[in-house]
Protein backbone atom coordinates (compact mmCIF):
# COMPACT_ATOMS: atom_id res chain seq x y z
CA UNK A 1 -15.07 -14.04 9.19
CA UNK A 2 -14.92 -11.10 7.02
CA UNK A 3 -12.77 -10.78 4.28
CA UNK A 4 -12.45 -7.31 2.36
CA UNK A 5 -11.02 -6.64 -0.85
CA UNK A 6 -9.10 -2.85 -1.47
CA UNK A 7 -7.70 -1.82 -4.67
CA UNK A 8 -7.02 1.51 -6.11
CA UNK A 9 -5.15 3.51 -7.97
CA UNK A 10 -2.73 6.18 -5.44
CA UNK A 11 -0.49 8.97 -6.36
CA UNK A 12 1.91 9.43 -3.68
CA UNK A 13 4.73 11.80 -3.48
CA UNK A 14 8.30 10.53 -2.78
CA UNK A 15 11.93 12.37 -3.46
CA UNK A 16 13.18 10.64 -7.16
CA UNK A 17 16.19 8.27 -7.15
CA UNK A 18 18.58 8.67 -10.31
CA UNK A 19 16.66 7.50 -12.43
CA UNK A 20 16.03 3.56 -11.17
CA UNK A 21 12.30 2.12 -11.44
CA UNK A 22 11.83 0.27 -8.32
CA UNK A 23 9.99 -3.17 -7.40
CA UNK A 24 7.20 -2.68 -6.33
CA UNK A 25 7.24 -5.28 -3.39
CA UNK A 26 9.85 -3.56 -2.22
CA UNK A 27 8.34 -0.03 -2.13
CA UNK A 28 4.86 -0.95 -0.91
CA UNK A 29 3.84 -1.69 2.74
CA UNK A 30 0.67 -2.23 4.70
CA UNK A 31 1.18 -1.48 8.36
CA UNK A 32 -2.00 -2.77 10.71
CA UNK A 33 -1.66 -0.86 14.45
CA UNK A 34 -1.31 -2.98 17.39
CA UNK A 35 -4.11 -4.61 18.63
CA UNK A 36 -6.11 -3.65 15.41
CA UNK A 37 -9.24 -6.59 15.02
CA UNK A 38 -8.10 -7.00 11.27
CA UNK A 39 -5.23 -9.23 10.13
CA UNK A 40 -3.68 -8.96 6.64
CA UNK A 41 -4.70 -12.21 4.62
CA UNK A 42 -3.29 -11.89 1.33
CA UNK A 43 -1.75 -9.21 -0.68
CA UNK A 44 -1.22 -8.83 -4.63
CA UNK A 45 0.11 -6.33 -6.07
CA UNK A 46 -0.61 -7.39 -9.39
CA UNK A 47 0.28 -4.49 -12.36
CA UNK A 48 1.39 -2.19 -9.46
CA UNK A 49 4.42 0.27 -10.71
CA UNK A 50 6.55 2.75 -9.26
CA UNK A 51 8.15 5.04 -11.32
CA UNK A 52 10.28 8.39 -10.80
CA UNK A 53 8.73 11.43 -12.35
CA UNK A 54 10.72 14.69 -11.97
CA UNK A 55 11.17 15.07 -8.43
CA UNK A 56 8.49 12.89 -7.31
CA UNK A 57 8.21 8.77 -7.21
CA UNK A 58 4.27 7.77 -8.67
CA UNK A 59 2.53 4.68 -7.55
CA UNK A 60 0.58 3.34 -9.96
CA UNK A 61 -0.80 0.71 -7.79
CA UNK A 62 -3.54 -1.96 -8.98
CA UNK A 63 -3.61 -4.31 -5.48
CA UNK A 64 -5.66 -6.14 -4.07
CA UNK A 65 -5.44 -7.13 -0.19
CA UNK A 66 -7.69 -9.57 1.17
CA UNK A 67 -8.01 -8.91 5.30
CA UNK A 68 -9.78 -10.84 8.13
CA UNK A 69 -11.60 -9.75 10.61
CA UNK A 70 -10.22 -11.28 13.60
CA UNK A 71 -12.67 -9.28 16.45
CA UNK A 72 -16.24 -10.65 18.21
CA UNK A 73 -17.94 -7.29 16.27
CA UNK A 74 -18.67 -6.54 12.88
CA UNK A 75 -16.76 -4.15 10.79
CA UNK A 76 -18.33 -1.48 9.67
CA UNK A 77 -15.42 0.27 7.58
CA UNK A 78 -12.21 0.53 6.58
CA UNK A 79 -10.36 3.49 5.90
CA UNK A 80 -6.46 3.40 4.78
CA UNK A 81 -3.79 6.00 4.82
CA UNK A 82 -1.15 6.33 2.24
CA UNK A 83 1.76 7.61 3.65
CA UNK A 84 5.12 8.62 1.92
CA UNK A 85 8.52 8.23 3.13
CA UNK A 86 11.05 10.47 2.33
CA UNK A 87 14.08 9.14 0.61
CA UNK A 88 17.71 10.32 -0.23
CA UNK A 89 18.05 10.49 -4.02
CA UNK A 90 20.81 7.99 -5.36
């Protein structure tokens, strides 16, 4: 069983709401494709924000997600995509 840790820190562009800081849990996904070896474990988002800035949203994001390896072969690496969703502001 493997178990790997991610955290970073991601800037992702969104369209702004008025104004409204958003919760985090809410805002922040982590999609696995089908038949994909790893499972998702654990997640914490921890100090994670997400803010509006101008016209943008920013994700400050300081997670940690703990994922098992759920295959007969090793993994060699992970690679993960942030992705942003447009929104309708208000």
């Amino acid at each position: 069983m493997w178990i790997v840790p991610v955290a970073g820190l991601v800037l992702a562009p969104l369209w702004a709401q008025s104004g409204q800081a958003l919760e985090p849990a809410s805002s922040i996904r982590f999609n696995l494709p089908d038949g994909s070896p790893l499972a998702v474990v654990s997640t914490d988002l921890g100090d994670s924000r997400v803010q509006p800035r101008g016209g943008a949203m920013v994700l400050d994001l300081h997670a940690t997600l703990t994922a098992r390896n759920n295959g007969p072969q090793n993994v060699r690496g992970v690679t993960w995509v942030v992705l942003a969703q447009e929104m309708t502001p208000g």
